[in-house]
Every structure is written in C-alpha cells, then in structure tokens.
Protein backbone atom coordinates (compact mmCIF):
# COMPACT_ATOMS: atom_id res chain seq x y z
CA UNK A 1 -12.83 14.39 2.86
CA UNK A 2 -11.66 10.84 3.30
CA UNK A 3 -9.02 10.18 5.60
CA UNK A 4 -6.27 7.37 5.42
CA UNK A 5 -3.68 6.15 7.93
CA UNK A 6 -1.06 3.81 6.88
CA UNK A 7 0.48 1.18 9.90
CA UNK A 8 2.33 -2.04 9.92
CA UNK A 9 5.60 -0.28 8.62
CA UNK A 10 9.03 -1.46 10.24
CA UNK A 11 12.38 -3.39 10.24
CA UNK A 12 12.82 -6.44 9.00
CA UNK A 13 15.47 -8.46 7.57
CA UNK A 14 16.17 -9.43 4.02
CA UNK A 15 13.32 -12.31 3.12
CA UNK A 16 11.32 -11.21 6.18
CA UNK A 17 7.63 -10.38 5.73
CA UNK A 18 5.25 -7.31 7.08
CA UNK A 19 1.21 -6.53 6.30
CA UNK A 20 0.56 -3.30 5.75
CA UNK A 21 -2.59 -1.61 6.36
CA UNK A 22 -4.67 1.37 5.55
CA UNK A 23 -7.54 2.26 7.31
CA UNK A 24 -9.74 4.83 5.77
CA UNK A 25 -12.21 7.54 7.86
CA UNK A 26 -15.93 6.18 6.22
CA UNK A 27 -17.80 3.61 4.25
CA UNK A 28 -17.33 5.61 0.78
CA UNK A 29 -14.18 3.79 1.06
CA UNK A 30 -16.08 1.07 -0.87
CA UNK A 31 -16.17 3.31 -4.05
CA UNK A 32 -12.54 4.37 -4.47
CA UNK A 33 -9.75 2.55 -6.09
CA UNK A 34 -7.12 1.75 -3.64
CA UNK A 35 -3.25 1.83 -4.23
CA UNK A 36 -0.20 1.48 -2.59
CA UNK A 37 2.83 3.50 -3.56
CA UNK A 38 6.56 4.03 -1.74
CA UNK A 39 9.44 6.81 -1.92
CA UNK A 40 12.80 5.41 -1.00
CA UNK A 41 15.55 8.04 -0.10
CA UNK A 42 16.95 10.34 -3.23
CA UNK A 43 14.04 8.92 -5.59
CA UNK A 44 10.62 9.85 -7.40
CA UNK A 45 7.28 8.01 -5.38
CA UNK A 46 6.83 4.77 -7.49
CA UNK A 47 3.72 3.22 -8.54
CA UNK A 48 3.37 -0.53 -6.15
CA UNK A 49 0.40 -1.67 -6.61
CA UNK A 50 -3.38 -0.98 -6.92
CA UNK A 51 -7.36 -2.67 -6.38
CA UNK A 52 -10.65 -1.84 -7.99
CA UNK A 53 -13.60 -0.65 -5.24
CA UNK A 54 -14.81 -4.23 -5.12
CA UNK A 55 -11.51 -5.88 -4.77
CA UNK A 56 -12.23 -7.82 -8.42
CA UNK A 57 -9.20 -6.32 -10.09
CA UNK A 58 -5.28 -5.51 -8.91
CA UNK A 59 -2.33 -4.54 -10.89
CA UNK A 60 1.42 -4.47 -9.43
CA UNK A 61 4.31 -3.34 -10.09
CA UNK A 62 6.94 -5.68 -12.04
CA UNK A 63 9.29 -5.35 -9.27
CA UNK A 64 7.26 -7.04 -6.72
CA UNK A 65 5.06 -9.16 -8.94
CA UNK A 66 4.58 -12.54 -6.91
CA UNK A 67 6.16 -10.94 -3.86
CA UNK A 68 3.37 -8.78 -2.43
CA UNK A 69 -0.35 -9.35 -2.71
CA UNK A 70 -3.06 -6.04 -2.52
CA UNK A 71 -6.27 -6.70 -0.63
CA UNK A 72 -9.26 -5.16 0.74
CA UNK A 73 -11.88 -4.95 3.09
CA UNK A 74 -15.01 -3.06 2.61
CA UNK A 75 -16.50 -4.01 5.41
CA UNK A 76 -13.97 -2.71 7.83
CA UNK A 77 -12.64 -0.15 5.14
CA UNK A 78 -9.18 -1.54 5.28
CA UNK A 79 -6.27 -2.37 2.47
CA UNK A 80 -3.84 -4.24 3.16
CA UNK A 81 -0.37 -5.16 1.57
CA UNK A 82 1.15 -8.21 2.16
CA UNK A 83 4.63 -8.49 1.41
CA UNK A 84 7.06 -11.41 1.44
CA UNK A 85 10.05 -12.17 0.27
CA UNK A 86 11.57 -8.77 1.27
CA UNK A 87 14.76 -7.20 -0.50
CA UNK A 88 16.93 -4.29 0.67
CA UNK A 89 15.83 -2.56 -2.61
CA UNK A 90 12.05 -2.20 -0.82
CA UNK A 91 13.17 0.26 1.63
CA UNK A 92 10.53 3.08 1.48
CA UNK A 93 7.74 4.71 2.89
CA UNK A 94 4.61 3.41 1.79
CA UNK A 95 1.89 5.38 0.97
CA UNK A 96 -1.88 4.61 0.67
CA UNK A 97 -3.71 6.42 -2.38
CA UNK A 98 -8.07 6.54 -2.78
CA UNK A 99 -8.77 7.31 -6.14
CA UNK A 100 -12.14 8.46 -7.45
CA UNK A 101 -12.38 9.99 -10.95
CA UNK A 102 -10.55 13.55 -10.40
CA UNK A 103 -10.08 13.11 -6.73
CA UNK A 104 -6.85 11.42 -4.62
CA UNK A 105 -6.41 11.09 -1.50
CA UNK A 106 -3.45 10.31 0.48
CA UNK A 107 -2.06 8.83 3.59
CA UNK A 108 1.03 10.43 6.09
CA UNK A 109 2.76 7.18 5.15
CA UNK A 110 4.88 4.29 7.00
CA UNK A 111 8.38 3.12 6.88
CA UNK A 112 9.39 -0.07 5.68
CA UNK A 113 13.25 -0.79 6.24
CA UNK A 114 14.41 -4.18 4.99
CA UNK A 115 18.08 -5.25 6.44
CA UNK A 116 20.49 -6.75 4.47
C-alpha cells in the first residue's frame, strides 16, 4: 500500500509563498496520478490541482490558476505545490491524493494558514 506524507504546511501572510511536498513510500509512485486537494473549516474537500505519472499533463483549479504550480519528481518520488500569491481564502489543509485506476490513496494532510 503506498504511503504519502504531506509537509511544508504553515503561516504565512497574505501574498506570502510556501512549497508543499508529498513524499510517497516506493518507486510505483511513478505510475500514479498525483493531486493536491484542501478542506478549509465548515466546507466539502475541494479539488486543487492534479499531474499525470510522467509529469506531462496538470490541471488546476480556477481559483488558483496562475497562483500555484503542481510538480513532480519521480526520481525522489516527491510532488510538490508551489504556491504564491497567497489569499486568506487558501486557508486549508492540504491533502496529497495517488490515483491509479480504482485505487486512491491519501495523505494525513498539512495546514496552510494565510494571514490577512
């Protein structure tokens, strides 16, 4: 079973920036899509963004289009979110997803607080 753990999380103030990262527990890393999503206080877990096993293909969410930027790293099987630009409105924990045809996996998740 492929394990993920999610760091990088924190404080920061509005505008401020933070790299996320998800490390995952072996090489089949390489064949799962990866995804980020987040769960702020009170709401539903929202989609963020996501990256095909070779890192060809990402998708994001319209609310942080051109803010935050998906990436990946086979090699050390690591994802990473950048984000920039931060808003209050990105408060959350952030969770790491490994899709694989029926299969998910998730990570415990790490908190991003933005300050206003």
């Amino acid at each position: 079973q492929l394990q993920l753990v999610e760091s990088g999380g924190g404080l920061v103030p509005a505008g401020g920036s933070l790299r996320l990262s998800c490390a995952a527990s072996d090489r089949t890393f390489s064949s799962y899509t990866m995804g980020w999503l987040r769960q702020a206080p009170g709401k539903e877990r929202e989609f963020v963004a996501s990256i095909s096993w070779s890192g060809g293909s990402s998708s994001y969410a319209d609310s942080v289009k051109g803010r935050f930027t998906i990436s990946r790293d086979n090699a050390k099987n690591t994802m990473y979110l950048q984000m920039n630009s931060l808003k209050p409105e990105d408060t959350a924990v952030y969770f790491c997803r490994a899709t694989l045809g029926p299969r998910n996996y998730w990570g415990q998740g790490t908190q991003v607080t933005v300050s206003s």
